[in-house]
Protein backbone atom coordinates (compact mmCIF):
# COMPACT_ATOMS: atom_id res chain seq x y z
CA UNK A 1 87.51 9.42 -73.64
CA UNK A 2 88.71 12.96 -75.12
CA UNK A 3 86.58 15.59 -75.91
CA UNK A 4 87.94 15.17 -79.26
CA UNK A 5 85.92 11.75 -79.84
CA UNK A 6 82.77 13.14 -79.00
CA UNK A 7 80.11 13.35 -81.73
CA UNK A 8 80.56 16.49 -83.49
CA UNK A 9 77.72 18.20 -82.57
CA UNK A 10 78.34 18.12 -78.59
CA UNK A 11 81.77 19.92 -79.65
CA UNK A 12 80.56 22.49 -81.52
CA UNK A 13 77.75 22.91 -78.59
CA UNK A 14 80.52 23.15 -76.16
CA UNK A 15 82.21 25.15 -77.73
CA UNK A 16 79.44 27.77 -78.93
CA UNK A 17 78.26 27.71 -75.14
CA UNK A 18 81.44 28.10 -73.81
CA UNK A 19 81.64 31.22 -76.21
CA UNK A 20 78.33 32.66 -75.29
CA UNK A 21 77.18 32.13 -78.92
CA UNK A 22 73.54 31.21 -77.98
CA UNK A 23 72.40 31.46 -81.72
CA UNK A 24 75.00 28.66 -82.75
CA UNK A 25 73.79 26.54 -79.61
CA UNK A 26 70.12 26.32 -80.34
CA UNK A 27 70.95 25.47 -83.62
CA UNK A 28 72.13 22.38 -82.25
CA UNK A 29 69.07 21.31 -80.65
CA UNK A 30 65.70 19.42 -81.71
CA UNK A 31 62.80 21.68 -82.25
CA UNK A 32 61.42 20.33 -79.41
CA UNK A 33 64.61 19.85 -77.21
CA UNK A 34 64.36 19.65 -73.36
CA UNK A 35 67.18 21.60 -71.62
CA UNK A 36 67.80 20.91 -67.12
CA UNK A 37 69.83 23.38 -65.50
CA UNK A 38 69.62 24.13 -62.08
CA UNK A 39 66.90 22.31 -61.42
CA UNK A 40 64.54 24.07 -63.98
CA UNK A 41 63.35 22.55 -67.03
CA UNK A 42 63.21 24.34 -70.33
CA UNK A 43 61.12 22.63 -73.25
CA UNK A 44 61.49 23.76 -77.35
CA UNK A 45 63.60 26.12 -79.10
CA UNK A 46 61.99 29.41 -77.67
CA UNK A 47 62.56 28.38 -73.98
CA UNK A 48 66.17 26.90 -74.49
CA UNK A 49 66.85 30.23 -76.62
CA UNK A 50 65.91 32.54 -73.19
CA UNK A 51 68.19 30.10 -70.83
CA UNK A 52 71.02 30.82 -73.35
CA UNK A 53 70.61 33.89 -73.12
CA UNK A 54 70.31 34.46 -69.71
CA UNK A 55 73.24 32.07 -69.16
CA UNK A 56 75.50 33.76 -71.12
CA UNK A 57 75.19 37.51 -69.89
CA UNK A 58 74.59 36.35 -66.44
CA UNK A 59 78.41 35.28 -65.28
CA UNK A 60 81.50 35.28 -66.48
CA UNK A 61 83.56 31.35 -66.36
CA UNK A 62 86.10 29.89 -68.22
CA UNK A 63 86.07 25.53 -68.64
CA UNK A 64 88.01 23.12 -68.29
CA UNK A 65 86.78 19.32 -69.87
CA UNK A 66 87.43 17.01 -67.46
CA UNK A 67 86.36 14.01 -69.37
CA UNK A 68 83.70 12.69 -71.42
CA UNK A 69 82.17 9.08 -71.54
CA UNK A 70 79.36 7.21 -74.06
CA UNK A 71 76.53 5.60 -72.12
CA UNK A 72 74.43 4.43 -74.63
CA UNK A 73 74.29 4.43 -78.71
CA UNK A 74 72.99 7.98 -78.15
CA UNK A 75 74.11 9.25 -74.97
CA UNK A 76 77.34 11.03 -74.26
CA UNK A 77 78.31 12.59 -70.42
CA UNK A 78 80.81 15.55 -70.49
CA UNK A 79 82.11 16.73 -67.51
CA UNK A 80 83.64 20.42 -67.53
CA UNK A 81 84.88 22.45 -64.71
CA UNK A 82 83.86 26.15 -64.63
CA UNK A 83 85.89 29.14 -62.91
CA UNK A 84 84.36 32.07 -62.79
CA UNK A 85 82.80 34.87 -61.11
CA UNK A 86 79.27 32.88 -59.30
CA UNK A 87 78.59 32.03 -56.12
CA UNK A 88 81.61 29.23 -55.24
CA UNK A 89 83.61 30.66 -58.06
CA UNK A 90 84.39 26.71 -59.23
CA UNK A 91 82.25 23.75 -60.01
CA UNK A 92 82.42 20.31 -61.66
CA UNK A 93 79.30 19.94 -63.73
CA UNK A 94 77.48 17.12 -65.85
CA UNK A 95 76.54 17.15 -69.11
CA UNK A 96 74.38 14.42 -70.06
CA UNK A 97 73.73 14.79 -73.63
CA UNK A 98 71.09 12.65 -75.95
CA UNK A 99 70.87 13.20 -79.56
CA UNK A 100 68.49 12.61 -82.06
CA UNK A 101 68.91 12.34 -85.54
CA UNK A 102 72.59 14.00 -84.82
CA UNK A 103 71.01 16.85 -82.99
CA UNK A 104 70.96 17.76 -79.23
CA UNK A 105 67.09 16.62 -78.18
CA UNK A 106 68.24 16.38 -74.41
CA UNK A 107 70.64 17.84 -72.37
CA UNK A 108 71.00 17.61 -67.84
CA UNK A 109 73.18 19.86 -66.40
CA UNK A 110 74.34 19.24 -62.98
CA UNK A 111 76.80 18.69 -60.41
């Protein structure tokens, strides 16, 4: 599958993500979204908000999508390479996606 046939709503959070545009992001989220990254857990708006924000000043990456796949009626994995300047400087990472009510209410990021 293309990123193009993903629900519109994981675009335009890949996209605003990719961009560092953490307002657009959480405004693509559940009020009471859960967010893994890293192995840490972030639950509603106001936590999510503080991980995008931290995410986005914290490096600098460009991404490549890799490929993208449905698993269920509501769940969509993305995977996206990002180059950039962290630790390893390139990683393949997993976006597992579930929506709700065609926003994001879950979202696992990980290798």
């Amino acid at each position: 599958m293309e990123r193009d046939d993903l629900p519109e709503v994981i675009r335009h959070y890949l996209t605003a993500h990719n961009a560092g545009d953490t307002s657009a992001s959480a405004a693509l989220m559940t009020p009471d979204a859960r967010v893994t990254d890293d192995g840490k857990t972030y639950d509603g708006l106001p936590a999510i908000e503080r991980w995008l924000n931290r995410a986005a000043s914290e490096y600098t990456y460009t991404t490549t999508c890799l490929g993208a796949a449905q698993d269920g009626p509501d769940r969509w994995t993305v995977t996206q390479r990002l180059d950039g300047n962290f630790p390893g400087n390139t990683i393949d990472l997993r976006y597992d996606f579930t929506l709700d009510g065609g926003l994001i209410s879950r979202l696992v990021i990980a290798p």
